[in-house]
Protein backbone atom coordinates (compact mmCIF):
# COMPACT_ATOMS: atom_id res chain seq x y z
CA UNK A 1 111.41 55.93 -7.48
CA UNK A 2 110.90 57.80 -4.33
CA UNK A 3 112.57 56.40 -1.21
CA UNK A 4 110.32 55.30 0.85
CA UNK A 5 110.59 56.68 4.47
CA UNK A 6 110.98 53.77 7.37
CA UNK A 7 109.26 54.61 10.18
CA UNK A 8 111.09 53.85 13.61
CA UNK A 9 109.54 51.87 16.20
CA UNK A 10 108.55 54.11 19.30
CA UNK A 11 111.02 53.61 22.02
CA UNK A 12 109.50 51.69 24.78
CA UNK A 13 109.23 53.06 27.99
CA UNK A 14 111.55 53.22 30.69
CA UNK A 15 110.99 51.23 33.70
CA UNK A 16 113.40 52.06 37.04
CA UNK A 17 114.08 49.32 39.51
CA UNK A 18 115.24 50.09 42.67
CA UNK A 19 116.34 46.72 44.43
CA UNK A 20 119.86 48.09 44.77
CA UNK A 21 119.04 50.68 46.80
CA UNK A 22 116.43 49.38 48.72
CA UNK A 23 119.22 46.32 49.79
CA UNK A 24 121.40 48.82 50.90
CA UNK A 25 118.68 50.75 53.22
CA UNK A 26 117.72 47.18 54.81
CA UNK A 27 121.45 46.20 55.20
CA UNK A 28 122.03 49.73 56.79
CA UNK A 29 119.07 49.12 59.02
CA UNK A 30 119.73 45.64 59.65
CA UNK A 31 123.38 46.98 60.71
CA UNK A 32 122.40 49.45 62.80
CA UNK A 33 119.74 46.63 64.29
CA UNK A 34 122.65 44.65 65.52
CA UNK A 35 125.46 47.25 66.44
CA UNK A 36 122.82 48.07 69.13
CA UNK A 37 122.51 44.56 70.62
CA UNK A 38 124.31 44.04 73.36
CA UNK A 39 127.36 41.52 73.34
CA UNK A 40 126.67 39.58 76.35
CA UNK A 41 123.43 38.44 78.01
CA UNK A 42 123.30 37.12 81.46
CA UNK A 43 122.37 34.16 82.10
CA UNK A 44 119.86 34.38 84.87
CA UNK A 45 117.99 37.13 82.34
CA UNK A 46 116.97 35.04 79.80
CA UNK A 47 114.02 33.03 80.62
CA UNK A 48 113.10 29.68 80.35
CA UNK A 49 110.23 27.79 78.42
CA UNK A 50 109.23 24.53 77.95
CA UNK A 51 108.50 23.50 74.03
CA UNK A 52 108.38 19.93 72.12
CA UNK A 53 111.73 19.81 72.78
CA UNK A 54 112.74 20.34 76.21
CA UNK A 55 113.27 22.98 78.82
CA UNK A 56 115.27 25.53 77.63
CA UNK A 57 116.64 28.83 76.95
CA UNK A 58 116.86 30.84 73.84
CA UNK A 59 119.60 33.44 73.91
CA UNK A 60 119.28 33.42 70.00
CA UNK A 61 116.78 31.95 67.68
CA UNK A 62 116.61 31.61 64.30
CA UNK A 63 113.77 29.40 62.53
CA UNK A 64 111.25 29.45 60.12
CA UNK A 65 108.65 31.65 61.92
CA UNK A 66 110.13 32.54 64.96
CA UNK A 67 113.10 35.07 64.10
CA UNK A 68 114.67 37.20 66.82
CA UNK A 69 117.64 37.28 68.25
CA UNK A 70 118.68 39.33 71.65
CA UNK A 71 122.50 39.68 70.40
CA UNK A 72 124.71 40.68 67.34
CA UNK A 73 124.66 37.04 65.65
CA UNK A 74 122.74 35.34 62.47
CA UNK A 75 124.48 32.60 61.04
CA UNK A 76 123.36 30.56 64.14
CA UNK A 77 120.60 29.68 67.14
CA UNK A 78 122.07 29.45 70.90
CA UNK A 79 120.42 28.01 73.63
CA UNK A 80 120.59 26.20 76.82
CA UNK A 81 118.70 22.99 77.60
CA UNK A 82 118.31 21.32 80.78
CA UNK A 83 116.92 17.48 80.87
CA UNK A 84 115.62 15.88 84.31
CA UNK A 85 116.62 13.41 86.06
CA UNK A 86 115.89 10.32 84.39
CA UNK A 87 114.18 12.36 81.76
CA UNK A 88 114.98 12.90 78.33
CA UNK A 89 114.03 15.72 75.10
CA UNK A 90 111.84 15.05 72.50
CA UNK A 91 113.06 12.64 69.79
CA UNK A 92 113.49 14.55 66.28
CA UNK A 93 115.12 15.13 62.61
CA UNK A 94 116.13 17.80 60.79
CA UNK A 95 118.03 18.85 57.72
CA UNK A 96 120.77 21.18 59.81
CA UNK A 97 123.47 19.41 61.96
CA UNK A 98 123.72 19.65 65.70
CA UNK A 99 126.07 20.56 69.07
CA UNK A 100 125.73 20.34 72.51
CA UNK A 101 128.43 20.94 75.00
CA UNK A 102 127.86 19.00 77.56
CA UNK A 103 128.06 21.58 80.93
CA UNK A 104 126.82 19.25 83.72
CA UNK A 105 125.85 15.78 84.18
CA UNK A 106 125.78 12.49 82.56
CA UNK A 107 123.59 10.61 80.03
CA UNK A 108 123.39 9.55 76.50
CA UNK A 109 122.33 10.63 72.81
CA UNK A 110 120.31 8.08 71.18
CA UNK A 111 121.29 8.70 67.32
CA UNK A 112 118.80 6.47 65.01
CA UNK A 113 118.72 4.23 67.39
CA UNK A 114 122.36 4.18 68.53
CA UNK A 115 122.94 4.65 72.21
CA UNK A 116 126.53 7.01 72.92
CA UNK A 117 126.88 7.98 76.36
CA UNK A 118 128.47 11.58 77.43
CA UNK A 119 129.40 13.21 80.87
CA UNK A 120 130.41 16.38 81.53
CA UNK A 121 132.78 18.30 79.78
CA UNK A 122 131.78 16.39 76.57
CA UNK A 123 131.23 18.05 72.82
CA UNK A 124 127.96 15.63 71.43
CA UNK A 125 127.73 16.05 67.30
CA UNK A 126 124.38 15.63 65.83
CA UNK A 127 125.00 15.00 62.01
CA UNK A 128 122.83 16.00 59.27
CA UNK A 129 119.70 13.90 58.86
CA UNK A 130 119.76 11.80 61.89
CA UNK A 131 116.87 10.68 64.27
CA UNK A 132 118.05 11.80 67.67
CA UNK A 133 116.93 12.11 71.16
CA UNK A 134 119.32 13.80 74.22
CA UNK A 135 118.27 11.11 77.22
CA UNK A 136 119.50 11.61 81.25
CA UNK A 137 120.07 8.42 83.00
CA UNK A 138 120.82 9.62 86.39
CA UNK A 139 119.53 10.95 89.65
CA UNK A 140 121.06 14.48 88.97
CA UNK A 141 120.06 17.24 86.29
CA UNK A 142 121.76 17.79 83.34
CA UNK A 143 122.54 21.44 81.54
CA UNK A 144 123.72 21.56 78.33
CA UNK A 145 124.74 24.51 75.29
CA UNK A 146 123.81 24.16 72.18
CA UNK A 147 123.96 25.60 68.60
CA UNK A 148 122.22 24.91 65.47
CA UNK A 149 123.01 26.38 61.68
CA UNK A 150 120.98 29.63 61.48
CA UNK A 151 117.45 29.23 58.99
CA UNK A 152 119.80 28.95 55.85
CA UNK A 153 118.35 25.97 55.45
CA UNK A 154 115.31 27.29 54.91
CA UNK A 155 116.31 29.39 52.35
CA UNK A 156 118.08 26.08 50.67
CA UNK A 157 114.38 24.90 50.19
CA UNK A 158 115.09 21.63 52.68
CA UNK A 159 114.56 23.47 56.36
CA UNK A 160 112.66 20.49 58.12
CA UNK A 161 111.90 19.35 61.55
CA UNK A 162 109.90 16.12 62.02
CA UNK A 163 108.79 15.71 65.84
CA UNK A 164 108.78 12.23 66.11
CA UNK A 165 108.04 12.09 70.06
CA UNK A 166 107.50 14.91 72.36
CA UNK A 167 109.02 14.42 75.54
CA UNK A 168 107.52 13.66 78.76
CA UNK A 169 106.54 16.68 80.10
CA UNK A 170 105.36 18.26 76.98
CA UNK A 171 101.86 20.48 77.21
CA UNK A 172 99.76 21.47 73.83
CA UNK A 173 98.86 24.46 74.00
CA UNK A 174 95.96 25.86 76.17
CA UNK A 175 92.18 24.95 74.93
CA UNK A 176 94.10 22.66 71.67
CA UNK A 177 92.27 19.14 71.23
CA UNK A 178 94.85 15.95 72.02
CA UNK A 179 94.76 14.01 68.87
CA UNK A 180 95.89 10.03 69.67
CA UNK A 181 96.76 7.33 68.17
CA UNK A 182 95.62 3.79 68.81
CA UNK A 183 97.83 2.57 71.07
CA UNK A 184 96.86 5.81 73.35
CA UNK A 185 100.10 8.22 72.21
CA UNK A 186 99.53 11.72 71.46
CA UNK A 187 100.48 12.45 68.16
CA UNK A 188 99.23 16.12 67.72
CA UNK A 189 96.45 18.41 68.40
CA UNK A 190 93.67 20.71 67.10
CA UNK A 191 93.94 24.00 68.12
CA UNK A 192 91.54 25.89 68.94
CA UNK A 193 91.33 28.01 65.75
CA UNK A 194 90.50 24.28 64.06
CA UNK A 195 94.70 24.10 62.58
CA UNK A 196 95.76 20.44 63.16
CA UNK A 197 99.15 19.74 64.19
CA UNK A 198 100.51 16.37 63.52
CA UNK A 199 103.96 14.85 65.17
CA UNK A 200 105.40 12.29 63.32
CA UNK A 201 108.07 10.68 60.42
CA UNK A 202 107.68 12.87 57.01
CA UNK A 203 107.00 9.81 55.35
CA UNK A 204 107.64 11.13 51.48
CA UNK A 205 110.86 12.53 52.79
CA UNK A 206 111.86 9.13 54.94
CA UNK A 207 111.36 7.41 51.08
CA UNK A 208 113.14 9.87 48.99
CA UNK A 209 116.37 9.78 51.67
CA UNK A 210 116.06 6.04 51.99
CA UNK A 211 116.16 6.12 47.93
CA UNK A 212 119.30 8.32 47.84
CA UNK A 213 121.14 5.36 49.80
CA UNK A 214 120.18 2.74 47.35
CA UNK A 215 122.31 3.16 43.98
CA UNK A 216 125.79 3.81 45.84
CA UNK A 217 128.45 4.39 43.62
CA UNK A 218 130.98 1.56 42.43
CA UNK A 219 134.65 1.88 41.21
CA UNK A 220 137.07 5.30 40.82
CA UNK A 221 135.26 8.14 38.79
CA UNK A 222 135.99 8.24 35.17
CA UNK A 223 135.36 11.87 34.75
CA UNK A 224 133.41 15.22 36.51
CA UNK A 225 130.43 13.90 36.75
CA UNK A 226 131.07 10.70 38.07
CA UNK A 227 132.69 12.57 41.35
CA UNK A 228 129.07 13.95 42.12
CA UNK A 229 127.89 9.96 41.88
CA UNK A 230 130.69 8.79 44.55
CA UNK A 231 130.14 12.08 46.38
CA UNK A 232 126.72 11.00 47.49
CA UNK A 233 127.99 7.57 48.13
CA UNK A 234 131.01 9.15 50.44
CA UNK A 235 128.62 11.46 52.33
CA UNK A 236 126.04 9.30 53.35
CA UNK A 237 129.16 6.63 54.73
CA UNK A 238 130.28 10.07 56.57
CA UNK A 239 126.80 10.63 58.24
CA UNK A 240 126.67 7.06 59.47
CA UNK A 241 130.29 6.81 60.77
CA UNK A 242 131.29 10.21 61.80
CA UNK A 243 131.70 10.41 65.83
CA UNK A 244 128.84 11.18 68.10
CA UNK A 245 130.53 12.27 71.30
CA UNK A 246 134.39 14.22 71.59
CA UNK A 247 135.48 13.58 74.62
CA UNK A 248 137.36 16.57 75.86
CA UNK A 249 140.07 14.68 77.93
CA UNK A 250 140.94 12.60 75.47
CA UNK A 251 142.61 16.17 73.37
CA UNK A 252 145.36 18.03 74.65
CA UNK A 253 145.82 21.46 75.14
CA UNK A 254 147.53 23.26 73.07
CA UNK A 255 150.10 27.02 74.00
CA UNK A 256 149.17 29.07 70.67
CA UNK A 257 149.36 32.95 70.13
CA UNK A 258 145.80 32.95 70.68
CA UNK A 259 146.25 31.65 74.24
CA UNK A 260 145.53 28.19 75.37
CA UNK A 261 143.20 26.26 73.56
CA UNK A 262 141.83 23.19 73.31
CA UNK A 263 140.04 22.31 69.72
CA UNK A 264 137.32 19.96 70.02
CA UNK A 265 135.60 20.29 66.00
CA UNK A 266 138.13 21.18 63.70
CA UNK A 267 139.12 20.59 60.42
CA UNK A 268 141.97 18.46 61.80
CA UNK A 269 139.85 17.10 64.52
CA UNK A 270 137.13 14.81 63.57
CA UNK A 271 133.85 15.10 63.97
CA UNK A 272 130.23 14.72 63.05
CA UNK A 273 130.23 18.67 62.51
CA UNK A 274 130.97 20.39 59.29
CA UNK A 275 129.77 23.77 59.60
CA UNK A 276 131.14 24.68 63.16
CA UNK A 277 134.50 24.90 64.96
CA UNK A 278 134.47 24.21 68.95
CA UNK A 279 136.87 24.81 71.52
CA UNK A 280 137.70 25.35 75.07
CA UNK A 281 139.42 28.65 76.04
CA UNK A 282 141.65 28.99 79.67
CA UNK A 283 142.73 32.21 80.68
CA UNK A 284 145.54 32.44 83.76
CA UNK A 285 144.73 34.38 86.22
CA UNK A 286 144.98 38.03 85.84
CA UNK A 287 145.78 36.94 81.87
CA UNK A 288 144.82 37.58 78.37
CA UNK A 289 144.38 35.97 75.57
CA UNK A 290 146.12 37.14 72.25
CA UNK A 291 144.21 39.51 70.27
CA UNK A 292 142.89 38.96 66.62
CA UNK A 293 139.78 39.22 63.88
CA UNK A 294 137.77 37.23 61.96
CA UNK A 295 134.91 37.14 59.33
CA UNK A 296 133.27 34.46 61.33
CA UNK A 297 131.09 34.87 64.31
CA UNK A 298 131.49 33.22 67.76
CA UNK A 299 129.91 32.41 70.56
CA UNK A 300 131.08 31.84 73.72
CA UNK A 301 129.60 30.17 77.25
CA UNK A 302 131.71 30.96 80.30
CA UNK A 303 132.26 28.02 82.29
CA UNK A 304 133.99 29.18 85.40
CA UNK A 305 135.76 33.07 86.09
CA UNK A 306 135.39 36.35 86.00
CA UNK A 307 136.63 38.83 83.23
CA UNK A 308 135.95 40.57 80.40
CA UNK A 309 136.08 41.13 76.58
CA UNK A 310 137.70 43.90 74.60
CA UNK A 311 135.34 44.15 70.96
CA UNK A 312 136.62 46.89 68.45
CA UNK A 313 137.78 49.02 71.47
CA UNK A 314 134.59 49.03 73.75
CA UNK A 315 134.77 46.60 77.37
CA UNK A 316 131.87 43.90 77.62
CA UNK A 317 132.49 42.25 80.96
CA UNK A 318 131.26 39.06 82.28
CA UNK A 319 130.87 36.36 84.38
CA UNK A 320 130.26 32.24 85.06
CA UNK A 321 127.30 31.41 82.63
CA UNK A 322 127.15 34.65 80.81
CA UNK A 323 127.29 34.49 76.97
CA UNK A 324 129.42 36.39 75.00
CA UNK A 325 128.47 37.16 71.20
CA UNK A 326 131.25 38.43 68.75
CA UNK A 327 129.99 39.94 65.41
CA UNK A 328 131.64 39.39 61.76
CA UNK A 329 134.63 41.23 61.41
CA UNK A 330 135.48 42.17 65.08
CA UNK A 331 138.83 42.72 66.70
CA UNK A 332 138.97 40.87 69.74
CA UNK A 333 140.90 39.82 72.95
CA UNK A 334 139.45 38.28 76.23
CA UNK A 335 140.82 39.08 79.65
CA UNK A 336 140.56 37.17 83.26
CA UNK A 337 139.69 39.87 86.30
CA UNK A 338 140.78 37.62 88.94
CA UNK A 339 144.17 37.16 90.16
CA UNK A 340 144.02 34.18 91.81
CA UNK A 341 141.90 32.11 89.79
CA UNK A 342 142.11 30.68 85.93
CA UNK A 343 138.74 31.38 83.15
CA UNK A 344 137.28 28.89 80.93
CA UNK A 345 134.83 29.02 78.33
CA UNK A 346 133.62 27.39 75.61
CA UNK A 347 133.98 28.83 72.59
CA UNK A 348 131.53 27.94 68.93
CA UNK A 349 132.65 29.51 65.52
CA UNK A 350 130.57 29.20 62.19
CA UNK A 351 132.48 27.54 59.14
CA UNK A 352 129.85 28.89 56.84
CA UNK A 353 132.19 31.76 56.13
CA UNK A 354 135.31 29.70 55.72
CA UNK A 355 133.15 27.69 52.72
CA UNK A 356 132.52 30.53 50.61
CA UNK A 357 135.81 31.68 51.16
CA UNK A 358 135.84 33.65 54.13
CA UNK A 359 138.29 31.92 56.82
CA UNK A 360 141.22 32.33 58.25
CA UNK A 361 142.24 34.95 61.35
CA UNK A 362 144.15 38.25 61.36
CA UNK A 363 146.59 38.03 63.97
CA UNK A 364 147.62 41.19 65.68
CA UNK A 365 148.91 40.59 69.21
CA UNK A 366 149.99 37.91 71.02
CA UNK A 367 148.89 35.98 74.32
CA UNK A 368 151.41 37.61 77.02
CA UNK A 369 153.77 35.00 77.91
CA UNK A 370 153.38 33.04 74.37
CA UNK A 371 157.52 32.07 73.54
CA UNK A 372 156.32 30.20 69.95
């Protein structure tokens, strides 16, 4: 019997993907994007605008829609927001947490419904998930920083904002029909392409978040998955009892390589952060701080003084109010021009990178004068 010859399937053909290197050109670009942003902005060069928030400046912004950013950071939006007196913001949720350094003035966050005063010099924690409002109760403006987890959130699948009530002085936009409801309260508009904009509770996500609170968690876990169940349990007890305002006198100073600092979220210091550290930075007169690098970016609002910033060899000076950005994986040291008179600032790092394993500082040079 003849052997009978198999015949071989035709080999299908190749198809080349080429997401590699296309990530690599938009990293290169995005790289190059950023290496030419300057590392501080003045203050008095940003300008301000009035949204359903507040007044306010962006000096970087980061959102569904409304990307840019005017310095070397991503992993975070910075802004400035001033509130009237006797005025307050618009009252709002969202998915990402929430801090605002009190610069000037005196008021109070209402936090679902929960008054907790604040004066100047205070750190105010929004946690996750919580109905808040930032509220001035006195004859005198008030200024505060603040920074907000960059749109990773969006990119989680739960980036939400639900504008509960605009504040006082807000304006739709120009020709957009008021909508109200029937007590007389403007609760969105029409613009006028015809898109409808509605304010208000996200009522499908008020249930589901309301449901996630109703089957806590009894007893010690009897294996993995039972940690997950008292997790959830833990967490939402977290959210409801983790502390609203830090008041800055009530921490000490501390003499570290760095320089002097004075931690206000930490992971020893608690808060109702978990994805940023916050601290106060003081700089003698004619001094320096110690020099180092991290992963992490920072941000930092000058409070008072006159100096400038070393970053990976290049001088970025600045001055009261200025904002000075530090990219991932900069060397760094800070430095007070006058020689009569001490610098502060206030200084914001992300955690992000400390979560996926990230943290941690290289130490390289000390404060001058440090003796530990």
């Amino acid at each position: 019997m003849e052997k009978q010859l198999e015949r071989r399937p035709e080999a299908e053909p190749v198809v080349y993907e080429r997401s590699n290197e296309e990530g690599w050109l938009h990293l290169q670009a995005d790289r190059e994007k950023r290496a030419a942003l300057p590392h501080v902005l003045k203050d008095k060069e940003v300008p301000w605008k009035q949204g359903a928030q507040a007044y306010r400046k962006h000096y970087v912004h980061w959102g569904p829609g409304h990307h840019y950013a005017n310095a070397p950071v991503g992993s975070m939006t910075v802004a400035k927001q001033l509130l009237p007196p006797m005025g307050k913001g618009g009252k709002h949720r969202h998915y990402n947490e929430a801090l605002l350094y009190v610069i000037e003035g005196e008021g109070y966050e209402l936090h679902d419904g929960v008054k907790f005063p604040f004066e100047t010099g205070d750190l105010a924690c929004v946690p996750t998930y919580c109905v808040h409002q930032h509220c001035n109760d006195s004859k005198n403006w008030v200024s505060v920083f603040y920074c907000t987890p960059a749109d990773f959130f969006d990119l989680l699948g739960i980036q939400s904002t639900e504008q509960i009530e605009m504040h006082p002085n807000y304006q739709p936009p120009e020709n957009a029909q008021v909508l109200r409801d029937e007590q007389g309260r403007v609760v969105g508009y029409t613009t006028k392409e015809g898109q409808e904009i509605r304010f208000g509770f996200n009522a499908n996500l008020q249930k589901l978040m309301e449901a996630r609170s109703a089957l806590p968690f009894q007893g010690e876990p009897k294996n993995n998955y039972d940690f997950y169940r008292r997790t959830l349990g833990d967490q939402i007890s977290w959210r409801q009892a983790a502390p609203r305002i830090i008041k800055a006198k009530d921490h000490p100073w501390e003499e570290t390589p760095m320089g002097r600092l004075k931690y206000l979220a930490h992971p020893n210091v608690p808060s109702g952060l978990l994805l940023f550290d916050a601290f106060l930075q003081e700089l003698p007169p004619g001094g320096a701080s110690g020099k180092h690098r991290h992963v992490s970016e920072e941000v930092h609002y000058i409070l008072e003084g006159r100096g400038y910033d070393i970053h990976d060899g290049v001088k970025w000076e600045w001055e009261k109010d200025d904002v000075v950005f530090i990219p991932v994986n900069t060397v760094h040291q800070h430095f007070n021009s006058d020689p009569r008179n001490p610098s502060r600032f206030f200084s914001v790092q992300s955690r992000l990178y400390h979560y996926c394993g990230h943290g941690g500082f290289e130490h390289f040079a000390d404060a001058p004068g440090w003796k530990g």
